[in-house]
PDB file of N, CA and C in Angstrom:
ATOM      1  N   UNK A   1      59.641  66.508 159.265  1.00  0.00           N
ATOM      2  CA  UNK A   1      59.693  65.165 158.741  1.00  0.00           C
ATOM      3  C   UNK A   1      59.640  64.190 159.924  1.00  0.00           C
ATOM      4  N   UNK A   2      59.093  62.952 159.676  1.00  0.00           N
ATOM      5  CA  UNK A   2      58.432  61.834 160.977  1.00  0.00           C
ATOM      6  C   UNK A   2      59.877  61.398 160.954  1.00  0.00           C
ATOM      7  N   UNK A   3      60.217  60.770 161.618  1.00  0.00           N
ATOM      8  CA  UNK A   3      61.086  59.608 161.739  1.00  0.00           C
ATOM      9  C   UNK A   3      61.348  58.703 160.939  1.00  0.00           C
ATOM     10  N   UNK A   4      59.889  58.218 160.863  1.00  0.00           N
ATOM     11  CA  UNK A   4      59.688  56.932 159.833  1.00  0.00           C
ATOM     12  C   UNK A   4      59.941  57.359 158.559  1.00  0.00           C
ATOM     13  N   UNK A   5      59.669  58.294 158.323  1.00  0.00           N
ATOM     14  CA  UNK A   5      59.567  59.523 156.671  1.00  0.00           C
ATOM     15  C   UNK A   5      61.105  59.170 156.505  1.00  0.00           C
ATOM     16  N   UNK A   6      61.545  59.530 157.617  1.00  0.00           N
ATOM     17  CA  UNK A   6      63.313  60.147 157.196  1.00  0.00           C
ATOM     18  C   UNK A   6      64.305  58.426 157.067  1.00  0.00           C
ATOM     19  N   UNK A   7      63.838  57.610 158.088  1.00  0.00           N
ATOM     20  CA  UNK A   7      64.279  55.831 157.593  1.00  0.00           C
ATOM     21  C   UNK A   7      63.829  55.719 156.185  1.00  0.00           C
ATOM     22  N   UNK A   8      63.084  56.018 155.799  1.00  0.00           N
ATOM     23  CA  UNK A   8      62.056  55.363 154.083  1.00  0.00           C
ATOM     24  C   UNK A   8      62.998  55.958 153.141  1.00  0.00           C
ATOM     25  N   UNK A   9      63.592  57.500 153.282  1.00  0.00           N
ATOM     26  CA  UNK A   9      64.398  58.013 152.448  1.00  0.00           C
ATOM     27  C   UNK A   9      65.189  56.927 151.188  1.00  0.00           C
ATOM     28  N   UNK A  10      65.187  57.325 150.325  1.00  0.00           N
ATOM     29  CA  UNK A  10      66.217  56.351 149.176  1.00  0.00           C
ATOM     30  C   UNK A  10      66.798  57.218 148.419  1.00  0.00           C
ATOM     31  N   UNK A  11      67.649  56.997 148.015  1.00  0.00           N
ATOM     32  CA  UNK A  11      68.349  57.880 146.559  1.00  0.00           C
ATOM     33  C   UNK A  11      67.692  58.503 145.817  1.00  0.00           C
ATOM     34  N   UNK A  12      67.186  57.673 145.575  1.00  0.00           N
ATOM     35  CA  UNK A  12      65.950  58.170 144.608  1.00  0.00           C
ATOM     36  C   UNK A  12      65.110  59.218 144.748  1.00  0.00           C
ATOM     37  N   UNK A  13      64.778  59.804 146.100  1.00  0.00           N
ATOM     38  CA  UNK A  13      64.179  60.691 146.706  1.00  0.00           C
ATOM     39  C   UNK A  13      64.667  61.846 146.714  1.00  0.00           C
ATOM     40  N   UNK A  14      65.947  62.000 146.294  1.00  0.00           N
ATOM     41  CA  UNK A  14      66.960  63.273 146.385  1.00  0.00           C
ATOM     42  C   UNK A  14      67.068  63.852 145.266  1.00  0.00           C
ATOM     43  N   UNK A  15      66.574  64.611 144.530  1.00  0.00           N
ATOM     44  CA  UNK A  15      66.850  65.475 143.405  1.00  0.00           C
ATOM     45  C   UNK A  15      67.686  66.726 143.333  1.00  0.00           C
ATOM     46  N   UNK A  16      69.507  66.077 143.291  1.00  0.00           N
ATOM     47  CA  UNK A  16      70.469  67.347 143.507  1.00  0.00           C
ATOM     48  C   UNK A  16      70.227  68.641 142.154  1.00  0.00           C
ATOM     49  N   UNK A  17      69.804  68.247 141.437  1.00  0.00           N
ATOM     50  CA  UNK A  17      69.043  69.426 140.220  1.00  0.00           C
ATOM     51  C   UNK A  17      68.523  70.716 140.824  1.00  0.00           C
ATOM     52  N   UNK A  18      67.185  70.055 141.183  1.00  0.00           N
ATOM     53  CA  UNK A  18      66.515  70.728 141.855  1.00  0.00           C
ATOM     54  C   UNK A  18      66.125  71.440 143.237  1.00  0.00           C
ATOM     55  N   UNK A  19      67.373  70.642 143.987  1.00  0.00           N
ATOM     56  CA  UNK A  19      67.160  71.031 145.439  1.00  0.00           C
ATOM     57  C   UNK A  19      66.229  70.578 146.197  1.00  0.00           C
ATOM     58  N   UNK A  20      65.247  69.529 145.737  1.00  0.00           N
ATOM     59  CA  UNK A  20      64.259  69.241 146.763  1.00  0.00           C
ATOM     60  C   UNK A  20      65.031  67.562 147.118  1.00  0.00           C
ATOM     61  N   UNK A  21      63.503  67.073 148.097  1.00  0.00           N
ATOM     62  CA  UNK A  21      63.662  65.787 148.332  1.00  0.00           C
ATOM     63  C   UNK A  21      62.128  65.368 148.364  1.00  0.00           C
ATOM     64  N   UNK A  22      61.474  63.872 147.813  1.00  0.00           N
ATOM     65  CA  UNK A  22      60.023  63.653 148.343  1.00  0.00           C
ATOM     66  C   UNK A  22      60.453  62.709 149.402  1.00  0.00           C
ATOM     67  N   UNK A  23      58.694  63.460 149.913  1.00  0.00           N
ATOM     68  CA  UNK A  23      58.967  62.728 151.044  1.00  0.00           C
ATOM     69  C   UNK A  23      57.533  61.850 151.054  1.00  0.00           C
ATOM     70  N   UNK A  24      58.009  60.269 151.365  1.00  0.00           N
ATOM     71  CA  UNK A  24      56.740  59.377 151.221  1.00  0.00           C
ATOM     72  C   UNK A  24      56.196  59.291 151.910  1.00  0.00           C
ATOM     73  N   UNK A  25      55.064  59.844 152.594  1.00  0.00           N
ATOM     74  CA  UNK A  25      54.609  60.009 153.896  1.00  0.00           C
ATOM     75  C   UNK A  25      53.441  59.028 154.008  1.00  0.00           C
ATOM     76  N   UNK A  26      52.653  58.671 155.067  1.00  0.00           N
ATOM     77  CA  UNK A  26      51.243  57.609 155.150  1.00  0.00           C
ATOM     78  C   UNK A  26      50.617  57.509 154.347  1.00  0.00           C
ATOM     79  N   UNK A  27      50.043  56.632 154.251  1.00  0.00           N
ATOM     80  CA  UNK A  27      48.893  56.609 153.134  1.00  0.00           C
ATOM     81  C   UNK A  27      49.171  57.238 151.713  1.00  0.00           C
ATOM     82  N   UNK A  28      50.258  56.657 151.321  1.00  0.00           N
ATOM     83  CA  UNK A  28      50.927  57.293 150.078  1.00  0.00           C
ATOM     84  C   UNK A  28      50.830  59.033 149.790  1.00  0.00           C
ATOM     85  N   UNK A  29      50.768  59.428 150.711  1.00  0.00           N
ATOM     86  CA  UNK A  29      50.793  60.500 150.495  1.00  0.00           C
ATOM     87  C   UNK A  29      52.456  61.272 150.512  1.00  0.00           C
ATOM     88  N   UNK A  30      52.889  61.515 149.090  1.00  0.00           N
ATOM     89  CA  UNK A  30      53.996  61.662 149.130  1.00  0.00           C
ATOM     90  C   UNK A  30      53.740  63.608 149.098  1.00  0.00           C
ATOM     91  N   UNK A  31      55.287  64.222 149.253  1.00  0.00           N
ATOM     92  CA  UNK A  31      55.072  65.603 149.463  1.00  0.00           C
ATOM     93  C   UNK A  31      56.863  65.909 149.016  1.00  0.00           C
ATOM     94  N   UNK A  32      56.694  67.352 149.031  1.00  0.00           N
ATOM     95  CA  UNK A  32      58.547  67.820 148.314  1.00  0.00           C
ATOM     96  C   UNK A  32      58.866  68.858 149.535  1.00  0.00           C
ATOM     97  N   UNK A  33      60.151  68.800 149.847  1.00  0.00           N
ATOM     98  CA  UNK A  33      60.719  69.316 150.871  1.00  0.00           C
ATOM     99  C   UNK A  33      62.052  69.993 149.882  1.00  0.00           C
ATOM    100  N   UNK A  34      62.323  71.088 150.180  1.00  0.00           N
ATOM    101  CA  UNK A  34      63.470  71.630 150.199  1.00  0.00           C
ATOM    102  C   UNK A  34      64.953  70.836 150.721  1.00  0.00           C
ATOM    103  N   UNK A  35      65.811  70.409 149.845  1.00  0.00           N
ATOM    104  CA  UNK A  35      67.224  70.382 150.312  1.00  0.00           C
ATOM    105  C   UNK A  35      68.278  71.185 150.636  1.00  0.00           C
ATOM    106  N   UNK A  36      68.472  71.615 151.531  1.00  0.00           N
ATOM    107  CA  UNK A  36      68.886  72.216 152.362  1.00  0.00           C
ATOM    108  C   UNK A  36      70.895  72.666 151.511  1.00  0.00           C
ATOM    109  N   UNK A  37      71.324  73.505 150.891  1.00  0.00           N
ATOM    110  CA  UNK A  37      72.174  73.824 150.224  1.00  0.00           C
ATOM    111  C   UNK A  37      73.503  73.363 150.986  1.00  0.00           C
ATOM    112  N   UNK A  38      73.626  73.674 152.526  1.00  0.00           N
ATOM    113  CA  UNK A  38      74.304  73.361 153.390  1.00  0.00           C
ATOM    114  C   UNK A  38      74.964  71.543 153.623  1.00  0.00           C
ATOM    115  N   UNK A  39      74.025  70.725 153.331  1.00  0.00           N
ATOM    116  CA  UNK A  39      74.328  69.692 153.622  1.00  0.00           C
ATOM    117  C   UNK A  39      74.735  68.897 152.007  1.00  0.00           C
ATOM    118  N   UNK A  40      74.131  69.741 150.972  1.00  0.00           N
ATOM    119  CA  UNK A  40      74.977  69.093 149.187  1.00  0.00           C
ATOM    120  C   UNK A  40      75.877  68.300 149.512  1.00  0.00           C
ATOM    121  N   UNK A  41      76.714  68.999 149.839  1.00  0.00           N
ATOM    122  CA  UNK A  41      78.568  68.543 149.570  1.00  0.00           C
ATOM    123  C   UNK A  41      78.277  67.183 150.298  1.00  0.00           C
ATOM    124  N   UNK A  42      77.938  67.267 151.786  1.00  0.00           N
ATOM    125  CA  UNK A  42      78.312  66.107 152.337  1.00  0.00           C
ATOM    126  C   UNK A  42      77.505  65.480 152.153  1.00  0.00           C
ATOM    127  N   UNK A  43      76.097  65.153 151.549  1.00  0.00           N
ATOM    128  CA  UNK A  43      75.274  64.055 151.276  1.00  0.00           C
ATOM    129  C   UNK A  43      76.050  63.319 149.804  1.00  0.00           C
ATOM    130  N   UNK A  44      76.152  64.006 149.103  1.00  0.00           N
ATOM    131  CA  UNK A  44      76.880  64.002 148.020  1.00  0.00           C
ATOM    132  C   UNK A  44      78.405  62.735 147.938  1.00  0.00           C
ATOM    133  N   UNK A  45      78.756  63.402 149.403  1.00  0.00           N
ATOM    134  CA  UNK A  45      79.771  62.768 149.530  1.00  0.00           C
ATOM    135  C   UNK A  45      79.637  61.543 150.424  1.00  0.00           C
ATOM    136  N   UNK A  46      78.563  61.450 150.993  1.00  0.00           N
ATOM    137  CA  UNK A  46      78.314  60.337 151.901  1.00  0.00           C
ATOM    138  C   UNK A  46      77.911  59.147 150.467  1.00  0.00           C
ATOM    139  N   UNK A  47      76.803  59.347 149.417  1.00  0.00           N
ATOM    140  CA  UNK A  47      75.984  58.366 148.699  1.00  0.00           C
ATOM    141  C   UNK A  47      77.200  58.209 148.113  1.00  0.00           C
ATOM    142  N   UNK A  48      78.805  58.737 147.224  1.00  0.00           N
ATOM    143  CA  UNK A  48      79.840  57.760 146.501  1.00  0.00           C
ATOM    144  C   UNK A  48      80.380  57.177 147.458  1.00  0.00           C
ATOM    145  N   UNK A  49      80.587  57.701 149.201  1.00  0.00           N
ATOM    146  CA  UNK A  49      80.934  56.183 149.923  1.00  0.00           C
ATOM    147  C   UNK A  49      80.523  55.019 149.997  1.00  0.00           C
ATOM    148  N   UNK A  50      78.987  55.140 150.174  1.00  0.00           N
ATOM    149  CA  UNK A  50      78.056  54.154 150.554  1.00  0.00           C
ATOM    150  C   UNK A  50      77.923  53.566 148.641  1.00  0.00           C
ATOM    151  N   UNK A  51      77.846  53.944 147.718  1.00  0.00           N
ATOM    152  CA  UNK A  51      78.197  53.665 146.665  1.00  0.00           C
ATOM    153  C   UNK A  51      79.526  52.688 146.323  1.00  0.00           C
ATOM    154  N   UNK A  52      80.319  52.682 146.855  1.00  0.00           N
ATOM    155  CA  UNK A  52      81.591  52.319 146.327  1.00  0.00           C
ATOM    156  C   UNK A  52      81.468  50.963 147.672  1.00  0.00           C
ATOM    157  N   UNK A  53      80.822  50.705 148.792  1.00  0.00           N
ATOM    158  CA  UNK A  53      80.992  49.667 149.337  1.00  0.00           C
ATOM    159  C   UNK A  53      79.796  48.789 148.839  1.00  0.00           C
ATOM    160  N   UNK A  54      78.682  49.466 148.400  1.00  0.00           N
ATOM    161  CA  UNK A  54      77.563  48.387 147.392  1.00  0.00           C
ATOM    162  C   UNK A  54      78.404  47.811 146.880  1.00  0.00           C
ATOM    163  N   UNK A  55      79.064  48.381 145.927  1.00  0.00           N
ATOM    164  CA  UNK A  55      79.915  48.117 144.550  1.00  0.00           C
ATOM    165  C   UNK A  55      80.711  46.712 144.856  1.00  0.00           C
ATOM    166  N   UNK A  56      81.506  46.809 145.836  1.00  0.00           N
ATOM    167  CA  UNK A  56      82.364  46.271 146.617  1.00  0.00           C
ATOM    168  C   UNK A  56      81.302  44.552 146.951  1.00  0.00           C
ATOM    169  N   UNK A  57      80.795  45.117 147.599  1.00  0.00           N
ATOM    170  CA  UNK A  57      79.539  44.040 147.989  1.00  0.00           C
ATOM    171  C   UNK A  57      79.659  43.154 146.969  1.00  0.00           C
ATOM    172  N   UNK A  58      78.288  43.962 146.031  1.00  0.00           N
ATOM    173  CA  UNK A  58      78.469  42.566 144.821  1.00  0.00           C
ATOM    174  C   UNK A  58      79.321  42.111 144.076  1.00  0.00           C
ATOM    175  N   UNK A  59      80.624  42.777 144.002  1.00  0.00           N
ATOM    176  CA  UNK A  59      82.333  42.124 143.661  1.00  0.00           C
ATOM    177  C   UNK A  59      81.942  40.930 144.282  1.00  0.00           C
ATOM    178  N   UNK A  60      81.931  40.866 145.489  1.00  0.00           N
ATOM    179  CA  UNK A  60      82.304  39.867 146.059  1.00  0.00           C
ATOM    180  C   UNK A  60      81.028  38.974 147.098  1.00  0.00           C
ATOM    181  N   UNK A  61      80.238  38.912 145.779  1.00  0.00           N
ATOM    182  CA  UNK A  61      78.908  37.920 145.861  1.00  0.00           C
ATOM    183  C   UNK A  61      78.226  38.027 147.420  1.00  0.00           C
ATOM    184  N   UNK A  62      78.743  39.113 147.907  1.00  0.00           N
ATOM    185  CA  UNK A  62      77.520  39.398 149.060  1.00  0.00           C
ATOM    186  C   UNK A  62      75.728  39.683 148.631  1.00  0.00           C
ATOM    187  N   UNK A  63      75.262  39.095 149.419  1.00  0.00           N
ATOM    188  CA  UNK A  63      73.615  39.230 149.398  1.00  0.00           C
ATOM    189  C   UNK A  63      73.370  41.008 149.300  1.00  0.00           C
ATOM    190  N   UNK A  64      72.455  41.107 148.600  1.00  0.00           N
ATOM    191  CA  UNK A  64      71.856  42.939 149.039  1.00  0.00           C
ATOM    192  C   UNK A  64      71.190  43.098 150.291  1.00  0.00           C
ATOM    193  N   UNK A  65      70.205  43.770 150.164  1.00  0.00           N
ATOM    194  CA  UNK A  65      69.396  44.117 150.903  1.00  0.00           C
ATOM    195  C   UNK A  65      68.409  42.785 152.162  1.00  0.00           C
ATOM    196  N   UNK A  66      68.463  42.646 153.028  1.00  0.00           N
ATOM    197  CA  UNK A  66      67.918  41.965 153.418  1.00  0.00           C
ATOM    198  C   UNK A  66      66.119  42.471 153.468  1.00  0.00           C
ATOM    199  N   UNK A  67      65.479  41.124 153.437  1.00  0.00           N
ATOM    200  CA  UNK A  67      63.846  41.424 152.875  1.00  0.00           C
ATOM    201  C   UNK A  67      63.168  40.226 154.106  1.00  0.00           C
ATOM    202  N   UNK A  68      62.383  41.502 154.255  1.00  0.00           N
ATOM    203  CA  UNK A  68      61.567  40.024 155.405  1.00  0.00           C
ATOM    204  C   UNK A  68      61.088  38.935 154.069  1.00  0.00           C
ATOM    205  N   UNK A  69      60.305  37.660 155.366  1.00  0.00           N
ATOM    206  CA  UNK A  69      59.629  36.720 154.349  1.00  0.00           C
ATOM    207  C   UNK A  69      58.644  36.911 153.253  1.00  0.00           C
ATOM    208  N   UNK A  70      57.771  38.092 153.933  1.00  0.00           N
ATOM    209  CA  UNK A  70      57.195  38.052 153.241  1.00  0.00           C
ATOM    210  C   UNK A  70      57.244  38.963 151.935  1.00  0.00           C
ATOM    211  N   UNK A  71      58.524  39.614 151.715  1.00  0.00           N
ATOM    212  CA  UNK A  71      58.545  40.393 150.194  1.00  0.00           C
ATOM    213  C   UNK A  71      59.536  39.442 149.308  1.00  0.00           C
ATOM    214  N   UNK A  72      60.758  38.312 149.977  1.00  0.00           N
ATOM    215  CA  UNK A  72      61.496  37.644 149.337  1.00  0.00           C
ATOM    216  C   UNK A  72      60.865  36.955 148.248  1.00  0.00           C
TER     217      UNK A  72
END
């Protein structure tokens, strides 16, 4: 996986069902990678941290995601 592949990653990309992950690679060329059984637990456990401070966020009328100019 590129670098850039592995920054692009989203939630969405992770299918704990199935064990894979896509991966969105250049030129839309997306592809499926194996998830690795070893790292479940703690990805698992990393997305309800990072989950619970989103949460937190928009409690308390923080902005999301920052967007350059030109997608705002």
């Amino acid at each position: 996986m590129r670098l850039r592949e592995c920054m692009n990653l989203r939630i969405k990309d992770i299918d704990f069902s199935r064990m894979a992950v896509t991966v969105r690679g250049k030129g839309d060329k997306d592809r499926e990678t194996v998830l690795p059984g070893s790292i479940k637990g703690t990805l698992r456990t990393h997305i309800e941290f990072v989950r619970k401070i989103y949460d937190k966020d928009r409690e308390n009328g923080l902005a999301g995601v920052q967007l350059s100019g030109a997608l705002e």
